[in-house]
Protein backbone atom coordinates (compact mmCIF):
# COMPACT_ATOMS: atom_id res chain seq x y z
CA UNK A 1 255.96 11.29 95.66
CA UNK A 2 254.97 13.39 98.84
CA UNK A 3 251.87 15.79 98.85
CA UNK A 4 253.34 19.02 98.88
CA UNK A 5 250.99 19.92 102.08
CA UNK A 6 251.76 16.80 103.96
CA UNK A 7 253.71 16.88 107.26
CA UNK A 8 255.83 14.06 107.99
CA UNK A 9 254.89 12.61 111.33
CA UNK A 10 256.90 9.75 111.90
CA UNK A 11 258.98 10.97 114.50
CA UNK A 12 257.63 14.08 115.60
CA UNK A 13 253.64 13.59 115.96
CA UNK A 14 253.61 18.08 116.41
CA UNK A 15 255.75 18.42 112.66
CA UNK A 16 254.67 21.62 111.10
CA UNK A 17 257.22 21.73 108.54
CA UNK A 18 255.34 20.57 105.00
CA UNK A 19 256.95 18.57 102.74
CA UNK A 20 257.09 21.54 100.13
CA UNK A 21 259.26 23.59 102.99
CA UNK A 22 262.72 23.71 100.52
CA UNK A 23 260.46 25.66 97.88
CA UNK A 24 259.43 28.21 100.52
CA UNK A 25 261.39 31.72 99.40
CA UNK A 26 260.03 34.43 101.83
CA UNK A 27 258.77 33.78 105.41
CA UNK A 28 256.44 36.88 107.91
CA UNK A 29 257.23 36.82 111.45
CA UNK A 30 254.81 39.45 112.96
CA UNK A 31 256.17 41.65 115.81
CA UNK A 32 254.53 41.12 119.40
CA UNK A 33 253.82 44.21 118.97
CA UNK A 34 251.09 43.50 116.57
CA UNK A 35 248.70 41.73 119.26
CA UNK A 36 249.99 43.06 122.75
CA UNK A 37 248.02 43.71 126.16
CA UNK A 38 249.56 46.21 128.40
CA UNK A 39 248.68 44.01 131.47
CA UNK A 40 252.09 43.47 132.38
CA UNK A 41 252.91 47.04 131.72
CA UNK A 42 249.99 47.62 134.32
CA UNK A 43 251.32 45.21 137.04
CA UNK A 44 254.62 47.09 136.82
CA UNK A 45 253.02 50.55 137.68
CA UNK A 46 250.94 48.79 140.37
CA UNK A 47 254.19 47.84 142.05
CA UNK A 48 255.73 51.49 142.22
CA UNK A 49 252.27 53.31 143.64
CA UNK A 50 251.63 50.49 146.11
CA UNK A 51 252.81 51.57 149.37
CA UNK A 52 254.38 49.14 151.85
CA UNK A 53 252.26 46.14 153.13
CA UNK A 54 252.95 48.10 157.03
CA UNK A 55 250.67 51.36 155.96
CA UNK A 56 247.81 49.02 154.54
CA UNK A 57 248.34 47.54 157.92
CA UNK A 58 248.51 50.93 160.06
CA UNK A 59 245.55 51.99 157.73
CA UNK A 60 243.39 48.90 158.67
CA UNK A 61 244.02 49.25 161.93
CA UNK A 62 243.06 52.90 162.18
CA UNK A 63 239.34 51.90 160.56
CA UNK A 64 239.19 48.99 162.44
CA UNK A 65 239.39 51.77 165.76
CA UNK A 66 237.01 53.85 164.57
CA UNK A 67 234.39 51.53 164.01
CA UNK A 68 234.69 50.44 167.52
CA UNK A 69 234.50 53.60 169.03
CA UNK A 70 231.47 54.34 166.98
CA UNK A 71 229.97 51.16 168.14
CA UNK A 72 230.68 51.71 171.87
CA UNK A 73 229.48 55.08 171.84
CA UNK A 74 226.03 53.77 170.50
CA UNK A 75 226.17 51.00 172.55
CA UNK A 76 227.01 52.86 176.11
CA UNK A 77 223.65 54.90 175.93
CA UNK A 78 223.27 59.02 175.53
CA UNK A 79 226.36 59.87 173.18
CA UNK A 80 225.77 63.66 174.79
CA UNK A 81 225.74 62.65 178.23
CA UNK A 82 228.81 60.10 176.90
CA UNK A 83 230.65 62.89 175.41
CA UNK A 84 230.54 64.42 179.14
CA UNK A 85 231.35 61.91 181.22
CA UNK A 86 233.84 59.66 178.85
CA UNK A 87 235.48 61.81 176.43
CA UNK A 88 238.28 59.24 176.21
CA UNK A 89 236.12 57.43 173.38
CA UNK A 90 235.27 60.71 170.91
CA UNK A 91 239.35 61.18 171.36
CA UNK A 92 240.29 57.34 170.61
CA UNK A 93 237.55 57.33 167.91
CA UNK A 94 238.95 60.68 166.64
CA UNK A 95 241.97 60.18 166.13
CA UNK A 96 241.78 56.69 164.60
CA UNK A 97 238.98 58.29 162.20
CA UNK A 98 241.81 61.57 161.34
CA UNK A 99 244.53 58.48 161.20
CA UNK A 100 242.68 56.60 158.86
CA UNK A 101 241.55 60.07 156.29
CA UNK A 102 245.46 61.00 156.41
CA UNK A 103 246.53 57.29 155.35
CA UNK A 104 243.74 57.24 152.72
CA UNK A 105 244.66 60.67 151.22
CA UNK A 106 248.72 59.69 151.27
CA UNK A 107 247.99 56.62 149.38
CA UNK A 108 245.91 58.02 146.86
CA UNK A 109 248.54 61.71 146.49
CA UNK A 110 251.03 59.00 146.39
CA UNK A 111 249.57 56.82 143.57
CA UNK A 112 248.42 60.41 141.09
CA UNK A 113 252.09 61.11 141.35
CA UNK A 114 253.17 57.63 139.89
CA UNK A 115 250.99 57.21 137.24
CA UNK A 116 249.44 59.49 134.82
CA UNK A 117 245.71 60.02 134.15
CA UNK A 118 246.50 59.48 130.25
CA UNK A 119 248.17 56.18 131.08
CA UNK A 120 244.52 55.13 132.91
CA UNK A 121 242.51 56.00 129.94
CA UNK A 122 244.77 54.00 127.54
CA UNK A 123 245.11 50.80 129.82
CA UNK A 124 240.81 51.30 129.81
CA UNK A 125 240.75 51.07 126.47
CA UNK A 126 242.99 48.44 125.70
CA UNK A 127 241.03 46.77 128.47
CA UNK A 128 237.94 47.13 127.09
CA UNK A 129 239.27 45.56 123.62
CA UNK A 130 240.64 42.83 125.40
CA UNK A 131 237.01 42.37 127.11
CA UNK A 132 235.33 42.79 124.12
CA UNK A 133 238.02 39.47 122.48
CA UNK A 134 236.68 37.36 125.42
CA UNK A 135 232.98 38.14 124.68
CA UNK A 136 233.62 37.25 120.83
CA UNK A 137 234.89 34.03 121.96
CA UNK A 138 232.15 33.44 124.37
CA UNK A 139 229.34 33.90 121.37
CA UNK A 140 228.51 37.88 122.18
CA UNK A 141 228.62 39.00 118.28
CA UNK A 142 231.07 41.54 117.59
CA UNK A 143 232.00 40.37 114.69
CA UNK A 144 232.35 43.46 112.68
CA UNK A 145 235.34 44.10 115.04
CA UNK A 146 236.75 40.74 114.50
CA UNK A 147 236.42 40.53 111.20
CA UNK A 148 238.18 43.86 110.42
CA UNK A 149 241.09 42.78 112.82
CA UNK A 150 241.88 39.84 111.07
CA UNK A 151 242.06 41.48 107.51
CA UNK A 152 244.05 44.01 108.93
CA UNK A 153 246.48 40.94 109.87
CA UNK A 154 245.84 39.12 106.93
CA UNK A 155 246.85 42.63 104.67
CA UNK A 156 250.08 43.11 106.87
CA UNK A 157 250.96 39.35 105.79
CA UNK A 158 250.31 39.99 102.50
CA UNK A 159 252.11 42.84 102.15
CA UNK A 160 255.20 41.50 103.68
CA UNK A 161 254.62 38.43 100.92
CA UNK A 162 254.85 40.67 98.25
CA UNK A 163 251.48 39.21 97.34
CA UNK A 164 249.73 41.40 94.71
CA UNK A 165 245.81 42.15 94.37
CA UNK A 166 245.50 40.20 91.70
CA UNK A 167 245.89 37.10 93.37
CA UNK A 168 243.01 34.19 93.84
CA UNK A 169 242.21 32.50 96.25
CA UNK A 170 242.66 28.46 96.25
CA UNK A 171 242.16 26.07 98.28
CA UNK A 172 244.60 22.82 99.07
CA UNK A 173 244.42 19.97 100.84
CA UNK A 174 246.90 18.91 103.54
CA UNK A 175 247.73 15.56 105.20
CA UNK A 176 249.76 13.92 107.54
CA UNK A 177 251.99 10.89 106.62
CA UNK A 178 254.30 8.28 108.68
CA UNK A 179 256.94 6.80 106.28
CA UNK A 180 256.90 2.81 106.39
CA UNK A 181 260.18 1.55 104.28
CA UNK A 182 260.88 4.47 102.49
CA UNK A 183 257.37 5.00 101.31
CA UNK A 184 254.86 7.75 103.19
CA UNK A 185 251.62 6.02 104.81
CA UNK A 186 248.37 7.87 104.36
CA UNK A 187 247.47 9.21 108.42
CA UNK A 188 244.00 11.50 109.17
CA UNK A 189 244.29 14.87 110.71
CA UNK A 190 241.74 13.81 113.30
CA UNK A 191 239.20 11.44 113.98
CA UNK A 192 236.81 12.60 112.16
CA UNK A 193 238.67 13.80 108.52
CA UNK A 194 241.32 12.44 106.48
CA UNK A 195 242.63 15.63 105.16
CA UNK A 196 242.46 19.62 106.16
CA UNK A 197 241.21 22.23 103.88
CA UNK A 198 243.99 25.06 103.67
CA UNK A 199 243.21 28.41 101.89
CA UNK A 200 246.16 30.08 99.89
CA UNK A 201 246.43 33.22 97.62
CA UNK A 202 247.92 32.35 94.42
CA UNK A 203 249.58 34.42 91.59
CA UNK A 204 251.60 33.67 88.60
CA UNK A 205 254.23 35.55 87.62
CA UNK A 206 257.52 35.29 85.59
CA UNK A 207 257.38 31.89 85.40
CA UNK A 208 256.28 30.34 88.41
CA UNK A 209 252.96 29.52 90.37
CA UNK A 210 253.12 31.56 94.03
CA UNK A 211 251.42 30.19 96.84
CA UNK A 212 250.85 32.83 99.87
CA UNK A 213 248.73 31.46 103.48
CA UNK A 214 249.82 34.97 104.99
CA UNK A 215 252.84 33.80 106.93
CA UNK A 216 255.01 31.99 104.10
CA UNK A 217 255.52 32.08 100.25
CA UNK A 218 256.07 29.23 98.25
CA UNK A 219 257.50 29.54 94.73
CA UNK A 220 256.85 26.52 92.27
CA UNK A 221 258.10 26.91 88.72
CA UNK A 222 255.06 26.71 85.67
CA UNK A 223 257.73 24.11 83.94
CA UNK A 224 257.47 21.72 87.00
CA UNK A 225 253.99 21.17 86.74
CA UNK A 226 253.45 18.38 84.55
CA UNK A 227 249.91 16.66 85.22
CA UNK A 228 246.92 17.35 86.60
CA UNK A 229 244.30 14.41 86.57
CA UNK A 230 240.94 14.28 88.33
CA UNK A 231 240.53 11.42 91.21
CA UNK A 232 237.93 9.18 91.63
CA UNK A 233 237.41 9.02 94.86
CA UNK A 234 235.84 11.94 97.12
CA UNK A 235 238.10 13.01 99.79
CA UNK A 236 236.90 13.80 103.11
CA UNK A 237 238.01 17.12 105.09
CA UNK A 238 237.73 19.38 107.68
CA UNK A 239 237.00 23.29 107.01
CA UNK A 240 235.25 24.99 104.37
CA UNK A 241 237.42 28.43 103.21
CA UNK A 242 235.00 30.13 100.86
CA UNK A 243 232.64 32.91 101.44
CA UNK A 244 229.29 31.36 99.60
CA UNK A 245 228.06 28.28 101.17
CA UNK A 246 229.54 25.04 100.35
CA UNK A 247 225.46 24.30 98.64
CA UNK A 248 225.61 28.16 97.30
CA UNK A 249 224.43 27.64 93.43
CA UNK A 250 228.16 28.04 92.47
CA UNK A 251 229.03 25.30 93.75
CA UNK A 252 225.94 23.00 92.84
CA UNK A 253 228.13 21.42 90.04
CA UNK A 254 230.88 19.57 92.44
CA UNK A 255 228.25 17.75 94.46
CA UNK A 256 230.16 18.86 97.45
CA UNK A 257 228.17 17.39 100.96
CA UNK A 258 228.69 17.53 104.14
CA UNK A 259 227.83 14.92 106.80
CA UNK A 260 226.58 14.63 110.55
CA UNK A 261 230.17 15.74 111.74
CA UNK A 262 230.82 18.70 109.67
CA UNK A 263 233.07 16.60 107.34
CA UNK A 264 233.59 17.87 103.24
CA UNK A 265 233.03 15.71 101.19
CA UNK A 266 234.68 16.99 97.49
CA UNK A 267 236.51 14.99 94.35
CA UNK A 268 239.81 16.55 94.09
CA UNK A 269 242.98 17.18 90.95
CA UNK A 270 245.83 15.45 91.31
CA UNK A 271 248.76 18.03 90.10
CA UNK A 272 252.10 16.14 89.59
CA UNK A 273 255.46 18.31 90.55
CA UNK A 274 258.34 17.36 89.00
CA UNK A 275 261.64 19.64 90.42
CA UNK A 276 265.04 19.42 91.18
CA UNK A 277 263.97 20.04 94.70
CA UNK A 278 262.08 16.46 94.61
CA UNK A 279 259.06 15.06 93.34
CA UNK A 280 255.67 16.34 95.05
CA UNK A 281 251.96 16.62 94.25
CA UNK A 282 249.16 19.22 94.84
CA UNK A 283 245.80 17.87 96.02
CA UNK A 284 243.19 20.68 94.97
CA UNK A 285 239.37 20.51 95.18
CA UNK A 286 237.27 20.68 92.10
CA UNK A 287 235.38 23.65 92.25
CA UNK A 288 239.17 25.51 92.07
CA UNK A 289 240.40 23.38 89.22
CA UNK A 290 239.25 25.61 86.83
CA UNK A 291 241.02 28.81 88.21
CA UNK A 292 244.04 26.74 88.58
CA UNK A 293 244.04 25.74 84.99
CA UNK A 294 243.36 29.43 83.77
CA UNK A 295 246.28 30.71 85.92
CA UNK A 296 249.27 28.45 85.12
CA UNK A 297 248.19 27.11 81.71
CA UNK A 298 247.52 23.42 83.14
CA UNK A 299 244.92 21.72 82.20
CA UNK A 300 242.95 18.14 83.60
CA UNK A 301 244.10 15.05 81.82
CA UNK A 302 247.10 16.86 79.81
CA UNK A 303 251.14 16.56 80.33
CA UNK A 304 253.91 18.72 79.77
């Protein structure tokens, strides 16, 4: 019996296929489109309103003149009695000075032609967004932003689930296994936690128990659930999923703690799936059990 969230990896140690894949029924792929930065749109219009590398050349070299000239003529003494007696520098320094204006105007006449002012404003504010990302994820609070991005995502994944708003949120616990003669070995996700915490949105409806994370849809029938039983030992994990504290009063009742590492420490249901498709369990933390029970009709220490 495999946990229906475990990943099987005995030959691939990067497996991200669960054990409960062959009940999956509906699968989101989001477009690119759905988190793209115009940067590369921007490096393409950079490359049609750059001029050749010879006028940045012909345009250094024109600045580079007049700054000479300038700095002769205040070197040499009197620029009046300069301008008299060796015109030659005004003309050199004048027409490296006109040289350089023409070169500067060309390039940017050149460049308004290419791209648009509308086209600047957009790539600004897609800039600033993508700014504002890299301040979020070096601690400058914008969370509001981030926050309302995500359930924006989150909505689009639900949507494409066919998830409806009646659905709860549950939480599951996933694991990775090796299998050792046939049978699957218990391996932690890290160093630190045996299992990961894994949030779903669950619904029941004609007949089966729905499981939704927001890019895949899992379809278990009611009639395959046959036990659920309450485990003795506490399980330790990584992530808490819920809104309210993991010591919010709600949760007083499971005795949940947490230790030094930011390991969970929870008791958790055992619920036994019996299917054509195999046999498989759920893990599920206590303080869900209940809203598991009222939604599919399974209750702790009962079979069917």
């Amino acid at each position: 019996m495999l946990n229906f969230m475990g990943y099987d990896v005995t030959k691939d140690a990067e497996n991200e296929t669960s054990a409960g894949d062959a009940f999956v029924i509906r699968r989101w792929e989001p477009a690119a489109s759905d988190f793209q930065y115009s940067g590369i749109q921007y490096k393409e219009q950079e490359q049609k309103w750059k001029l050749p590398p010879l006028f940045d050349l012909l345009k250094l070299a024109c600045g580079f003149g007049t700054v000479m000239m300038l700095g002769s003529i205040l070197r040499l003494g009197n620029p009046v009695q300069l301008f008299w007696h060796q015109p030659a520098y005004y003309v050199v320094g004048g027409i490296c000075l006109a040289g350089w204006l023409a070169l500067f105007l060309r390039e940017k006449t050149h460049a308004a032609q290419v791209i648009s002012v509308p086209d600047y404003q957009a790539m600004a504010a897609e800039a600033k967004a993508f700014l504002d990302k890299g301040k979020q994820a070096l601690g400058v609070p914008d969370y509001q932003a981030m926050a309302a991005e995500a359930k924006a995502f989150l909505d689009k994944g639900k949507q494409a689930l066919g998830v409806p708003d009646s659905a709860i949120e549950i939480d599951l616990l996933a694991e990775r296994y090796v299998m050792q003669n046939g049978v699957p070995k218990h391996k932690s996700i890290d160093a630190l936690n045996e299992y990961l915490n894994l949030s779903f949105d669950a619904f029941a409806q004609d007949g089966c128990l729905y499981l939704a994370d927001g890019m895949e849809l899992w379809e278990i029938p009611l009639a395959s659930l046959r036990r659920m039983h309450r485990l003795k030992p506490r399980f330790c994990f990584a992530d808490w999923n819920k809104t309210a504290h993991y010591n919010d009063k709600k949760y007083k009742p499971y005795k949940i703690t947490v230790n030094q590492f930011g390991s969970y420490f929870a008791h958790c249901y055992h619920i036994d799936i019996s299917d054509r498709k195999g046999d498989f369990y759920l893990l599920i933390p206590d303080y869900d059990a209940d809203a598991f029970s009222a939604m599919t009709g399974l209750h702790p220490d009962t079979d069917k």
